[in-house]
PDB file of N, CA and C in Angstrom:
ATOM      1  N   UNK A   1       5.320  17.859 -15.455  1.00  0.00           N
ATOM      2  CA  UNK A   1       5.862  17.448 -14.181  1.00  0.00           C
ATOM      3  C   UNK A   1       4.852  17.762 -13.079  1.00  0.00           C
ATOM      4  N   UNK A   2       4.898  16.865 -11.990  1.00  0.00           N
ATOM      5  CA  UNK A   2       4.038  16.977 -10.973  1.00  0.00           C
ATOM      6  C   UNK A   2       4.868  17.082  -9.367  1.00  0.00           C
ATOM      7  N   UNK A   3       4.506  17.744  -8.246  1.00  0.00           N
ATOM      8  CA  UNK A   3       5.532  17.509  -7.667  1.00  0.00           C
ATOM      9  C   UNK A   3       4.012  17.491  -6.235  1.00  0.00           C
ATOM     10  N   UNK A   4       4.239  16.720  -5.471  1.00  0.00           N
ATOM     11  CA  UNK A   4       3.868  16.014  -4.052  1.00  0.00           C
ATOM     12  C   UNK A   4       4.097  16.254  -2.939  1.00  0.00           C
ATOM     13  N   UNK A   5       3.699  16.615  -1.660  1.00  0.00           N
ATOM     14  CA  UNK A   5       4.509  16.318  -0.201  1.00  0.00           C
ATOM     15  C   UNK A   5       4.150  15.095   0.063  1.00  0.00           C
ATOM     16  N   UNK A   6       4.728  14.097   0.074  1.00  0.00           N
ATOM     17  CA  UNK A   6       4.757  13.172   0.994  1.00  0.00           C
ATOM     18  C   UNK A   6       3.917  13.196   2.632  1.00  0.00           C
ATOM     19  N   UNK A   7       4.334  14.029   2.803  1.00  0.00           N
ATOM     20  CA  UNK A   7       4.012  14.578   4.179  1.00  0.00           C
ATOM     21  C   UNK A   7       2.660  14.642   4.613  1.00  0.00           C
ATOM     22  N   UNK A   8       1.625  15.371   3.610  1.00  0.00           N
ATOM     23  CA  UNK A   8       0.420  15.882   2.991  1.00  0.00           C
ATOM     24  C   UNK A   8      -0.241  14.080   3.168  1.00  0.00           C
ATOM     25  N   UNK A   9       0.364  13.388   2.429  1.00  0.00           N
ATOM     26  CA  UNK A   9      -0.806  12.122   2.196  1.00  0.00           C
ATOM     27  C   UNK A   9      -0.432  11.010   3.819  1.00  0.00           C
ATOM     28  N   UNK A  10       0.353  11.748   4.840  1.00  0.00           N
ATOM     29  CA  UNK A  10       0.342  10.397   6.015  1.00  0.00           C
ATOM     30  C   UNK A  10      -0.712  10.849   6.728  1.00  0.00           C
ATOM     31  N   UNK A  11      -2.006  10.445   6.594  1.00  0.00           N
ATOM     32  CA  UNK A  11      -3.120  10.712   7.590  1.00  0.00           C
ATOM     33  C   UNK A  11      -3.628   9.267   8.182  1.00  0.00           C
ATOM     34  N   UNK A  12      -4.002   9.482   9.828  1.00  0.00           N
ATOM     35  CA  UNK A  12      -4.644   8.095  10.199  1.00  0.00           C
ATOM     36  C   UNK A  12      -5.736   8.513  10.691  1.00  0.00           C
ATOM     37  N   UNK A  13      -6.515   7.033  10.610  1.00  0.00           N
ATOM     38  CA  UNK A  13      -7.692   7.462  11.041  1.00  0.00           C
ATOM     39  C   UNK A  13      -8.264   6.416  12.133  1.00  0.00           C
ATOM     40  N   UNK A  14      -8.774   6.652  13.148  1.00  0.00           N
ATOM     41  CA  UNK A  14      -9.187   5.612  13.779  1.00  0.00           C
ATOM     42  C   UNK A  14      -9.741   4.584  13.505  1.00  0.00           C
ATOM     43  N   UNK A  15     -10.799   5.177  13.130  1.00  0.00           N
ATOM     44  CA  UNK A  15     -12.031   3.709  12.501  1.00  0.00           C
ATOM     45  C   UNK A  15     -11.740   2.850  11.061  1.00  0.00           C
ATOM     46  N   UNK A  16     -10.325   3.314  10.559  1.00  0.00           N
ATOM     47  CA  UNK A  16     -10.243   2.130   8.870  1.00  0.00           C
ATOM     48  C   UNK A  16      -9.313   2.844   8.416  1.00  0.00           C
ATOM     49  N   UNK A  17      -8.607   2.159   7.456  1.00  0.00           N
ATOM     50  CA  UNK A  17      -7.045   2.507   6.998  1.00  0.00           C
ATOM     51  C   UNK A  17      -7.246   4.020   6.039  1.00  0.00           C
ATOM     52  N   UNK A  18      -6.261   4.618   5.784  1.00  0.00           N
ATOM     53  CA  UNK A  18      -6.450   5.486   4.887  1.00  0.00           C
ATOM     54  C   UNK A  18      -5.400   5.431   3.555  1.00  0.00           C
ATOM     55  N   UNK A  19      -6.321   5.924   2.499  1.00  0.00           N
ATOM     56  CA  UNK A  19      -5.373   6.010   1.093  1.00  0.00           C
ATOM     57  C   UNK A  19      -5.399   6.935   0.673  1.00  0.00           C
ATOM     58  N   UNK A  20      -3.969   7.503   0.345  1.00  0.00           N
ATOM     59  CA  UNK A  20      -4.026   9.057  -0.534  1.00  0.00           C
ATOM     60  C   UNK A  20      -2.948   8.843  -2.039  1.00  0.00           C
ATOM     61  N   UNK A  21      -4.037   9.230  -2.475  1.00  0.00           N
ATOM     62  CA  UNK A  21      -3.341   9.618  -4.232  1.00  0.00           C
ATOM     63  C   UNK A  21      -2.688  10.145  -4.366  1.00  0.00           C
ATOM     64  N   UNK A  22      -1.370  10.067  -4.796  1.00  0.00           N
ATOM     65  CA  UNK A  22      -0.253  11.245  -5.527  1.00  0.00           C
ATOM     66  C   UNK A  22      -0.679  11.042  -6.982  1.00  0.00           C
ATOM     67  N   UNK A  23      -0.257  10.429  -7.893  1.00  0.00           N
ATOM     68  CA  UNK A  23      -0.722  10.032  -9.067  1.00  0.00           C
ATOM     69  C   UNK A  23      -1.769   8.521  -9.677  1.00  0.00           C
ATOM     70  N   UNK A  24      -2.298   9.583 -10.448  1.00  0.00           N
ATOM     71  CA  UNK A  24      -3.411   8.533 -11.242  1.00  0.00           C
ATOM     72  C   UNK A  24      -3.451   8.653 -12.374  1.00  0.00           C
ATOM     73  N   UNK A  25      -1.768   7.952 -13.239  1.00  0.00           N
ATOM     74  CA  UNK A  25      -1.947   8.510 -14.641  1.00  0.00           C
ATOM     75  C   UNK A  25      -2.283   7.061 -15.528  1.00  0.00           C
ATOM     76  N   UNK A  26      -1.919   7.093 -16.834  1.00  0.00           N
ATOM     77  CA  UNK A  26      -2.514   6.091 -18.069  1.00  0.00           C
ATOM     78  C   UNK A  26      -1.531   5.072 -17.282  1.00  0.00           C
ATOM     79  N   UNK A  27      -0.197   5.498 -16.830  1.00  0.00           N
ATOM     80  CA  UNK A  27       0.503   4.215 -17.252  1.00  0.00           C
ATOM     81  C   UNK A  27       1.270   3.890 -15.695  1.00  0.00           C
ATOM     82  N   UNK A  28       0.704   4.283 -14.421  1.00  0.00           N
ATOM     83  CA  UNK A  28       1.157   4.348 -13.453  1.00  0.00           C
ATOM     84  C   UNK A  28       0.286   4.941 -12.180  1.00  0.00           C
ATOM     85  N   UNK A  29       0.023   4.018 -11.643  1.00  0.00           N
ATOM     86  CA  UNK A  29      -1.106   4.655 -10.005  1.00  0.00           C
ATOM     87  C   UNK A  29      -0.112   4.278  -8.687  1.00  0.00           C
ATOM     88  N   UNK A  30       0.015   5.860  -8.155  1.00  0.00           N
ATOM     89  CA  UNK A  30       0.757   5.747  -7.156  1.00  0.00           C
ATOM     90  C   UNK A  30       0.275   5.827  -5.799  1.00  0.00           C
ATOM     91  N   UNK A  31       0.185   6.039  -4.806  1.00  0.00           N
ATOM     92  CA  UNK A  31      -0.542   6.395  -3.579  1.00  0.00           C
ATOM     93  C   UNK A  31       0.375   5.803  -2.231  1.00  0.00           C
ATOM     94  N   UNK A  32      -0.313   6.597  -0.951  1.00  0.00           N
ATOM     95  CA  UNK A  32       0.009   5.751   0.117  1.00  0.00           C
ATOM     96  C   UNK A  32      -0.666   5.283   1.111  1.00  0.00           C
ATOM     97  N   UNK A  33      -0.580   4.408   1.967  1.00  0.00           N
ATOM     98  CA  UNK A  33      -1.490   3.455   2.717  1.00  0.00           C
ATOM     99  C   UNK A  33      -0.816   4.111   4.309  1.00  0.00           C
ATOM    100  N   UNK A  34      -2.131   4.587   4.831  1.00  0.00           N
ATOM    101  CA  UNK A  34      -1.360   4.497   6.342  1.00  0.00           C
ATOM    102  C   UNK A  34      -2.251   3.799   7.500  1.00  0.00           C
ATOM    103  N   UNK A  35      -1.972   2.689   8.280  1.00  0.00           N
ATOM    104  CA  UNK A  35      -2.590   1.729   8.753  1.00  0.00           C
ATOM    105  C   UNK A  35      -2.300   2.516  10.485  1.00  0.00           C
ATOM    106  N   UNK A  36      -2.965   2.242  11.316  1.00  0.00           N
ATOM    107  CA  UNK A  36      -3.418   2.178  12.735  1.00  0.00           C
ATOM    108  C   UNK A  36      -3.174   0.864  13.325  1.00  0.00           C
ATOM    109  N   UNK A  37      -2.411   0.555  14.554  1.00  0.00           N
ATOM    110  CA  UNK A  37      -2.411  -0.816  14.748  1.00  0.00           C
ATOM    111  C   UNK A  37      -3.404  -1.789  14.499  1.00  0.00           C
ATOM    112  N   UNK A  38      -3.257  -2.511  13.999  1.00  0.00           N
ATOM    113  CA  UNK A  38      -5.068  -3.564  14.090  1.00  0.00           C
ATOM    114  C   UNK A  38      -4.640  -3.365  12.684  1.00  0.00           C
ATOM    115  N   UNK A  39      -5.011  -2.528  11.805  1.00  0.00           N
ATOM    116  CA  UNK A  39      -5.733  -2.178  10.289  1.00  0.00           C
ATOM    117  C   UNK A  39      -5.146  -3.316   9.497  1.00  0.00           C
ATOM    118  N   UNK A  40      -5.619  -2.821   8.065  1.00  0.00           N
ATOM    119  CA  UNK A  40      -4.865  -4.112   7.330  1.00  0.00           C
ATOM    120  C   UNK A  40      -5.925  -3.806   5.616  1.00  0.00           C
ATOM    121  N   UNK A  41      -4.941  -4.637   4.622  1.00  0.00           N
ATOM    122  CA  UNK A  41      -6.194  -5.045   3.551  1.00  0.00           C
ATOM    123  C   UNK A  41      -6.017  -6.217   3.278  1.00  0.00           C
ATOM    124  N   UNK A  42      -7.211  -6.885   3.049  1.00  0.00           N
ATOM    125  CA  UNK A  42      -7.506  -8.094   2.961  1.00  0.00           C
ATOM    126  C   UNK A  42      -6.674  -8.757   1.599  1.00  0.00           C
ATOM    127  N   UNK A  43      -7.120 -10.217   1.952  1.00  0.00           N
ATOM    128  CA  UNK A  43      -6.002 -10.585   0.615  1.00  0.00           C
ATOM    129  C   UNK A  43      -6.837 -10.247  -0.573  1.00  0.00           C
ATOM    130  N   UNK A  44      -5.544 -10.130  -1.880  1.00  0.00           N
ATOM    131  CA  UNK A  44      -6.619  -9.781  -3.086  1.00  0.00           C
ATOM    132  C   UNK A  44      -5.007  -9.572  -3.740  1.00  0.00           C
ATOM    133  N   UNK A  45      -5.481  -9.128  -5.745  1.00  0.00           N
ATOM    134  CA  UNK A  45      -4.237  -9.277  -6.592  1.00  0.00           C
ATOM    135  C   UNK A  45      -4.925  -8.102  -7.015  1.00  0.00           C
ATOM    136  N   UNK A  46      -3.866  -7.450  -8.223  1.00  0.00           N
ATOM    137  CA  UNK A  46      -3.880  -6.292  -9.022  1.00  0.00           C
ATOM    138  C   UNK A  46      -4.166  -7.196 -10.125  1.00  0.00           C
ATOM    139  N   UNK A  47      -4.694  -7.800 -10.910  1.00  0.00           N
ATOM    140  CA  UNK A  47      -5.396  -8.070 -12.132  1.00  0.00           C
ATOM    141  C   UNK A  47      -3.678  -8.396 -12.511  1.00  0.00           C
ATOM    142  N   UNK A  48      -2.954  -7.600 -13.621  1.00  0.00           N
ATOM    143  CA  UNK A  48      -2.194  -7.801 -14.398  1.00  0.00           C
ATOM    144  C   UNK A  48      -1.126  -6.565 -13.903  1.00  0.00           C
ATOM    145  N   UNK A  49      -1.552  -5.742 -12.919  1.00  0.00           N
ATOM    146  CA  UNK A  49      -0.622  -4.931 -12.620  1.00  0.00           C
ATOM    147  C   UNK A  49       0.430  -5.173 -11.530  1.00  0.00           C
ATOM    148  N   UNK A  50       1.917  -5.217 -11.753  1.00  0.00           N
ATOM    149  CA  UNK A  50       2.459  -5.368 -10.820  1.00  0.00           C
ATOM    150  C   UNK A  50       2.634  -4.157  -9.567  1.00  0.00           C
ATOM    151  N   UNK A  51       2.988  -4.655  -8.051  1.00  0.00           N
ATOM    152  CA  UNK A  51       2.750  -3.822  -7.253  1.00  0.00           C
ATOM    153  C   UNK A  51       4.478  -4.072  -6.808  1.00  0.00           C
ATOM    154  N   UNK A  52       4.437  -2.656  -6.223  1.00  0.00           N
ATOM    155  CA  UNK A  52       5.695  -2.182  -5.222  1.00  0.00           C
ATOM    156  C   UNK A  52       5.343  -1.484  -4.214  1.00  0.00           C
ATOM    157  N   UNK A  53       5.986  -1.786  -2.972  1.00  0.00           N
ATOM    158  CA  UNK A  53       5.552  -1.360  -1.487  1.00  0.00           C
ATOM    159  C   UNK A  53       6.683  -0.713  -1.111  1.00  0.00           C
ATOM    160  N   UNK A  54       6.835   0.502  -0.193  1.00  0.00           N
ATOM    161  CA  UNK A  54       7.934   0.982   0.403  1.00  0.00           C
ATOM    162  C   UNK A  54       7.435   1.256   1.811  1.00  0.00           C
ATOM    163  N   UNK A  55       7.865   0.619   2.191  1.00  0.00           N
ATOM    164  CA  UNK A  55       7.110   0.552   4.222  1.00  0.00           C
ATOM    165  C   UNK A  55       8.300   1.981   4.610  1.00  0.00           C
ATOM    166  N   UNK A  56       7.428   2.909   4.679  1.00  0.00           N
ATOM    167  CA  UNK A  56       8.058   4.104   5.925  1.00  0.00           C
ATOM    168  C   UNK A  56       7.998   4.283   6.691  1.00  0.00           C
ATOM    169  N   UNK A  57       7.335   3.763   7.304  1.00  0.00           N
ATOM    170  CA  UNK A  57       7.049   3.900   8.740  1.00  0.00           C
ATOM    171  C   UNK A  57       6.229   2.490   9.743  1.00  0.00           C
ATOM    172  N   UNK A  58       6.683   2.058  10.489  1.00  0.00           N
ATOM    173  CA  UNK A  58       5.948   1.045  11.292  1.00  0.00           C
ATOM    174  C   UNK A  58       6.426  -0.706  10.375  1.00  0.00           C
ATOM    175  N   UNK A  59       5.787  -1.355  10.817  1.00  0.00           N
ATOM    176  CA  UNK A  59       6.006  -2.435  10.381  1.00  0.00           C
ATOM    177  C   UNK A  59       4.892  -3.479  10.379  1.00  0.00           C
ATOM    178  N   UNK A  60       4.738  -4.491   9.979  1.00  0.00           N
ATOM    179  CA  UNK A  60       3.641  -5.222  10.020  1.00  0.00           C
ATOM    180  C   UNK A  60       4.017  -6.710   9.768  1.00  0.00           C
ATOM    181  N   UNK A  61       2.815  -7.754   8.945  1.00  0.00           N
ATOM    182  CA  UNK A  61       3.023  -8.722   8.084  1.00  0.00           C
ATOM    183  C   UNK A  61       2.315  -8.974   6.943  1.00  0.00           C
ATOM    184  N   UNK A  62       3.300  -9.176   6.231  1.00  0.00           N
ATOM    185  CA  UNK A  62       2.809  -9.235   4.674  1.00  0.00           C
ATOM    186  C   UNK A  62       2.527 -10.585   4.389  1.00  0.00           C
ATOM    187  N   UNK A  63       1.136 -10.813   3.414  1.00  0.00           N
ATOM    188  CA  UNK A  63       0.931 -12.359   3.209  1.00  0.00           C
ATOM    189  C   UNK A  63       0.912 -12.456   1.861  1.00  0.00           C
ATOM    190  N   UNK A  64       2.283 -13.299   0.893  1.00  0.00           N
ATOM    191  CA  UNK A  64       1.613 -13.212  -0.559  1.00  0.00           C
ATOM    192  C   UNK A  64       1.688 -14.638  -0.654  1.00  0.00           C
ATOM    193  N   UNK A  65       0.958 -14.984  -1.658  1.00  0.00           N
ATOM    194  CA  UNK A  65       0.309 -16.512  -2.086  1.00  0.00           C
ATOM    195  C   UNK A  65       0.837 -17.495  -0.778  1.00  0.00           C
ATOM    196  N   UNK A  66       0.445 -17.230   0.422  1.00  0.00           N
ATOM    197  CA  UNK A  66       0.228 -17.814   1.622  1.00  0.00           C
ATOM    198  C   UNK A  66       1.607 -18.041   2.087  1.00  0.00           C
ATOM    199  N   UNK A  67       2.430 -17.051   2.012  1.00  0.00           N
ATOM    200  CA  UNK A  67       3.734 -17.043   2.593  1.00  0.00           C
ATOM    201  C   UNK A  67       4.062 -15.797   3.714  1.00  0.00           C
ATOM    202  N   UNK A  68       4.133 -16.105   4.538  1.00  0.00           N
ATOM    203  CA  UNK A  68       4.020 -14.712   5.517  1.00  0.00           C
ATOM    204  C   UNK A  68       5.357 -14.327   5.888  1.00  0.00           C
ATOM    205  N   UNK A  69       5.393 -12.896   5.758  1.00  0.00           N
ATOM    206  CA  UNK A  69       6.607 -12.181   5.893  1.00  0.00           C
ATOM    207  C   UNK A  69       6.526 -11.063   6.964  1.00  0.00           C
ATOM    208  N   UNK A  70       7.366 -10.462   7.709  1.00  0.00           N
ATOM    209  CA  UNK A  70       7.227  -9.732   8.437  1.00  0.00           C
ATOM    210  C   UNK A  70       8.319  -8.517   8.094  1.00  0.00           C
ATOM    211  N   UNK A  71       7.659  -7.302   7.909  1.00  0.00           N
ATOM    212  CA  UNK A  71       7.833  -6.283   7.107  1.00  0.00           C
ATOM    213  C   UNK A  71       8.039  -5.286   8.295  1.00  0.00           C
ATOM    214  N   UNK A  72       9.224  -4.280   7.478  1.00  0.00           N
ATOM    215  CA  UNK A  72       9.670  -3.058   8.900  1.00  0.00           C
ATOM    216  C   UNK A  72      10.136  -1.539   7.712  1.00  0.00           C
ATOM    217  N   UNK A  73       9.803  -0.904   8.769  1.00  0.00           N
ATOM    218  CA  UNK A  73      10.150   0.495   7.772  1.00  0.00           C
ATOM    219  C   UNK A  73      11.724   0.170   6.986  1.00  0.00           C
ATOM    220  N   UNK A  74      11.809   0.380   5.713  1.00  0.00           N
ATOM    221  CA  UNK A  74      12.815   0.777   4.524  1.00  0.00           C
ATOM    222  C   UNK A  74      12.413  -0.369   4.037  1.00  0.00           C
ATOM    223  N   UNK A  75      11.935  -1.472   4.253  1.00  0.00           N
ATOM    224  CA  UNK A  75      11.807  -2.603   3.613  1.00  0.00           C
ATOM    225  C   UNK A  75      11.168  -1.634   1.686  1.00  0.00           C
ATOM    226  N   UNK A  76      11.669  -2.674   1.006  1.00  0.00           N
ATOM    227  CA  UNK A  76      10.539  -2.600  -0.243  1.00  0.00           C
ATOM    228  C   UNK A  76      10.438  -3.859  -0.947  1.00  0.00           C
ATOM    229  N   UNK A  77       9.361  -3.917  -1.302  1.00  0.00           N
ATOM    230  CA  UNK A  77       8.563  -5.485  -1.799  1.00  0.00           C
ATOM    231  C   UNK A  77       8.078  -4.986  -3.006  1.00  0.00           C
ATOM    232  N   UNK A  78       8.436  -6.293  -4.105  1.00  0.00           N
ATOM    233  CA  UNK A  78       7.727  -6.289  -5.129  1.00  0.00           C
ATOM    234  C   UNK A  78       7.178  -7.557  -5.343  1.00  0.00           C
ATOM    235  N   UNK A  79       5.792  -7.240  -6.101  1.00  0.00           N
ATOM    236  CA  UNK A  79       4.728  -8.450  -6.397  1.00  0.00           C
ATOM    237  C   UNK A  79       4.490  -8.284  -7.627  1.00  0.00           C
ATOM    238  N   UNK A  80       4.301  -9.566  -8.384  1.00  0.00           N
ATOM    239  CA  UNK A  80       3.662  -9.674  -9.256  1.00  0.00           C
ATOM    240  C   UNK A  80       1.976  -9.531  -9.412  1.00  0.00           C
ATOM    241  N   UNK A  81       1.196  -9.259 -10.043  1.00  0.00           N
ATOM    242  CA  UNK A  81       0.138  -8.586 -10.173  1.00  0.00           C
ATOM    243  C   UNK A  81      -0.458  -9.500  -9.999  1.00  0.00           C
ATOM    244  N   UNK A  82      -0.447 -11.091 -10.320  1.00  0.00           N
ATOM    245  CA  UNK A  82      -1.070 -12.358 -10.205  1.00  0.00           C
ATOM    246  C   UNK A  82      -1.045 -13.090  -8.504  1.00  0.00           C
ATOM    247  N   UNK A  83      -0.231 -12.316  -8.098  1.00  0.00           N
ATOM    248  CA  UNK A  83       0.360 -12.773  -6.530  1.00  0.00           C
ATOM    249  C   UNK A  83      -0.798 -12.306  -5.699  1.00  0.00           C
ATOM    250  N   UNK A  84      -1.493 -13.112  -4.580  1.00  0.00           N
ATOM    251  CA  UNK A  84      -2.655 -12.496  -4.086  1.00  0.00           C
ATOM    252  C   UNK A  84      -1.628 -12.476  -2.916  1.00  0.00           C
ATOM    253  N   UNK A  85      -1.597 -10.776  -2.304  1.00  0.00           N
ATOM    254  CA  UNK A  85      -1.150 -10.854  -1.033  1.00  0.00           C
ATOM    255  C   UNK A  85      -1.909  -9.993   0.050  1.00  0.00           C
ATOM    256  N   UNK A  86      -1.798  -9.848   1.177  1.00  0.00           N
ATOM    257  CA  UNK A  86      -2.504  -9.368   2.260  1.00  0.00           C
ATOM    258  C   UNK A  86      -1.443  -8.315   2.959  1.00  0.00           C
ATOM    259  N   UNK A  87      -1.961  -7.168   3.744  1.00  0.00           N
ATOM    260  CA  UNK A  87      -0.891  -6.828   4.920  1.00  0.00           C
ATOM    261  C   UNK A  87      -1.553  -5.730   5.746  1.00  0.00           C
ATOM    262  N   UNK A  88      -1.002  -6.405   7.843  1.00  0.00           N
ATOM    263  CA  UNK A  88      -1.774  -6.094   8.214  1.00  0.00           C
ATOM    264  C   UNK A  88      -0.291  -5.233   9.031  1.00  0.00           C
ATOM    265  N   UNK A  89      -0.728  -4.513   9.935  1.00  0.00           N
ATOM    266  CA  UNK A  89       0.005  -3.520  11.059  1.00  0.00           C
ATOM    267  C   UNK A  89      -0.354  -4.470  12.069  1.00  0.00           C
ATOM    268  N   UNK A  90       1.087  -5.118  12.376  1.00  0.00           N
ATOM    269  CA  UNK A  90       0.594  -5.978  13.510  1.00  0.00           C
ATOM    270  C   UNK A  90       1.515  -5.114  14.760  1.00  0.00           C
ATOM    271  N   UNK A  91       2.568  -4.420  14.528  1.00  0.00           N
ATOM    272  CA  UNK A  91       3.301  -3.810  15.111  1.00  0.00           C
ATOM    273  C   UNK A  91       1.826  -2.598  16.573  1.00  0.00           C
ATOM    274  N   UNK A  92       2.880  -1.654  16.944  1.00  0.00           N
ATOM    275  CA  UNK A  92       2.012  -0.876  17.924  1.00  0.00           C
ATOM    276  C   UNK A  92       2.440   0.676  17.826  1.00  0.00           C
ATOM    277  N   UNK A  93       2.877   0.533  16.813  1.00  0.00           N
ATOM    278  CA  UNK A  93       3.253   2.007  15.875  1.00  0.00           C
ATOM    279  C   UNK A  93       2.089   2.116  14.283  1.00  0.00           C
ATOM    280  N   UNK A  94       2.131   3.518  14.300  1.00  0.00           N
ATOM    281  CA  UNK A  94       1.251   3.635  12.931  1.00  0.00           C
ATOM    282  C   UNK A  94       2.408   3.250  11.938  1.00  0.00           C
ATOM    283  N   UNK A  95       1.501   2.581  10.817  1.00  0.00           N
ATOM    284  CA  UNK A  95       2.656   2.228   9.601  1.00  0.00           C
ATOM    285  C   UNK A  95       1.789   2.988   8.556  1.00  0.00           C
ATOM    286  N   UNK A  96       2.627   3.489   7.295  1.00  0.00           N
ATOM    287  CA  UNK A  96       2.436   3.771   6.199  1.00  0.00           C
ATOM    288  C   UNK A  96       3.502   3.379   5.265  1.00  0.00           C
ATOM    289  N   UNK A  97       3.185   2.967   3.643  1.00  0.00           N
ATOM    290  CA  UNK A  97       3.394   2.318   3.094  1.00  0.00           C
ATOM    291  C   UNK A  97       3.406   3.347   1.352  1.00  0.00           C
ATOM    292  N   UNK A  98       4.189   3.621   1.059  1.00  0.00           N
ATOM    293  CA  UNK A  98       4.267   4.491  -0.327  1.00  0.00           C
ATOM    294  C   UNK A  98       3.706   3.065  -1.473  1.00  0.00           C
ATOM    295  N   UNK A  99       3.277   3.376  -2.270  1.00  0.00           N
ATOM    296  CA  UNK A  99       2.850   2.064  -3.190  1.00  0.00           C
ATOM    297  C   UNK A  99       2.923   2.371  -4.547  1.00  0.00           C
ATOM    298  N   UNK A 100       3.089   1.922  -5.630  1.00  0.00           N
ATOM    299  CA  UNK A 100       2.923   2.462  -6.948  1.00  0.00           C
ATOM    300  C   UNK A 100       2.661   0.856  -7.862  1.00  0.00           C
ATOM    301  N   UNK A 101       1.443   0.371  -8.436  1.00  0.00           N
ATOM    302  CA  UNK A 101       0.849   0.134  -9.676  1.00  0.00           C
ATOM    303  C   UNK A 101       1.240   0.493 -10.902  1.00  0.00           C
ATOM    304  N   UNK A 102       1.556  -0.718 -11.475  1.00  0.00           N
ATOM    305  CA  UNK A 102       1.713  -0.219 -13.506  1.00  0.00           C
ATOM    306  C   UNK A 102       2.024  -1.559 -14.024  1.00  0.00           C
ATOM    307  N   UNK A 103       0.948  -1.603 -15.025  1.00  0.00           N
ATOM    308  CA  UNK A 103       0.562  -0.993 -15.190  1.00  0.00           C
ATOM    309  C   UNK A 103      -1.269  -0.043 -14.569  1.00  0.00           C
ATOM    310  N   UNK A 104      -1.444   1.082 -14.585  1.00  0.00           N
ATOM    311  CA  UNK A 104      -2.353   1.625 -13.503  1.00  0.00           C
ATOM    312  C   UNK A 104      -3.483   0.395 -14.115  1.00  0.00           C
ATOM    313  N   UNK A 105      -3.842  -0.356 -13.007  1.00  0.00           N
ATOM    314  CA  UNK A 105      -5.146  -0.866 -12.902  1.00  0.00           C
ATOM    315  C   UNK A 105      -6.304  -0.565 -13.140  1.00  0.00           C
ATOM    316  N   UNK A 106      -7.628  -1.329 -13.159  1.00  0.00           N
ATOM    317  CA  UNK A 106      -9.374  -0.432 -13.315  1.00  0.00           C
ATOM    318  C   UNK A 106      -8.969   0.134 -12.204  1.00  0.00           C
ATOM    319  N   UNK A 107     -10.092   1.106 -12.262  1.00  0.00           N
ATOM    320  CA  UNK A 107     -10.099   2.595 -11.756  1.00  0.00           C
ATOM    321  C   UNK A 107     -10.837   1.943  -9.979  1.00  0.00           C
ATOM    322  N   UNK A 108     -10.808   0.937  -9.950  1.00  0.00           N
ATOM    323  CA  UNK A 108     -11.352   0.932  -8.505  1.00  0.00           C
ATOM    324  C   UNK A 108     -10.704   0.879  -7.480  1.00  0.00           C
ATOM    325  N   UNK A 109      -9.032   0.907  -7.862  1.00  0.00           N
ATOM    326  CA  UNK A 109      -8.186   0.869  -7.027  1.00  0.00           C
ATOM    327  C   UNK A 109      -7.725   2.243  -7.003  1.00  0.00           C
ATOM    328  N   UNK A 110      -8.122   3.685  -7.561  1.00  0.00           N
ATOM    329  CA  UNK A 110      -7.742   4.809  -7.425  1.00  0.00           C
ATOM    330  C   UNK A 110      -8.825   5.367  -7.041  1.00  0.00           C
ATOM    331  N   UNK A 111      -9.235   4.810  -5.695  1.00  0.00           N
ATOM    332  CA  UNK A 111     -10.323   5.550  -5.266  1.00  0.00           C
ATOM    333  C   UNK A 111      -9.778   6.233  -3.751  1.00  0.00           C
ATOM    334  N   UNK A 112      -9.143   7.143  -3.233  1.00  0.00           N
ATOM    335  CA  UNK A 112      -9.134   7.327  -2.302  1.00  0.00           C
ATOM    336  C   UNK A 112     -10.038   7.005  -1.008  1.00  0.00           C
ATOM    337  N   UNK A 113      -9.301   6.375   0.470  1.00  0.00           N
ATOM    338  CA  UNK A 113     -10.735   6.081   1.594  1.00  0.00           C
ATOM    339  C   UNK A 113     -10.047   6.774   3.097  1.00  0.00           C
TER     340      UNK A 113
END
């Protein structure tokens, strides 16, 4: 068993979004995203891994296979791993975003930034 603060991984940063790892195991990569107004990640897919989003804080818009949604804290979204989607903090509050991968993807998406 592993146990986390939540709390511990909401860091922002001025100059580019930040990601913090809770888990990086065989069969599951978890982390969270915390964006600065402006921030965002570009569009792109998880290979074969499906993704789940839990917006906690702030709100934004989410873009998957060119459908735009507008996303607010408790929301949660699930994607298929083939789904290329985008999402930016368009709001004027910091947003962060709990996320969890599985199956866990190549290792280039468990890179903390």
């Amino acid at each position: 068993m592993k146990i986390e603060k939540l709390l511990d991984k909401i860091i922002y940063n001025d100059e580019k979004l930040t990601k913090k790892v809770f888990f990086n195991e065989d069969k599951v990569l978890n982390f969270v995203l915390n964006f600065k107004p402006g921030q965002g990640v570009p569009p792109h897919n998880h290979e074969q891994s499906d993704l789940i989003i839990h917006v906690l804080a702030g709100g934004g818009e989410l873009v998957v296979d060119g459908n735009i949604n507008n996303v607010a804290a408790g929301d949660v979204i699930y994607c298929k791993g083939t789904e290329v989607f985008s999402l930016q903090n368009t709001g004027s509050e910091n947003m962060s975003c709990f996320v969890i991968l599985a199956p866990n993807p190549s290792a280039i998406y468990s890179k903390e930034v």
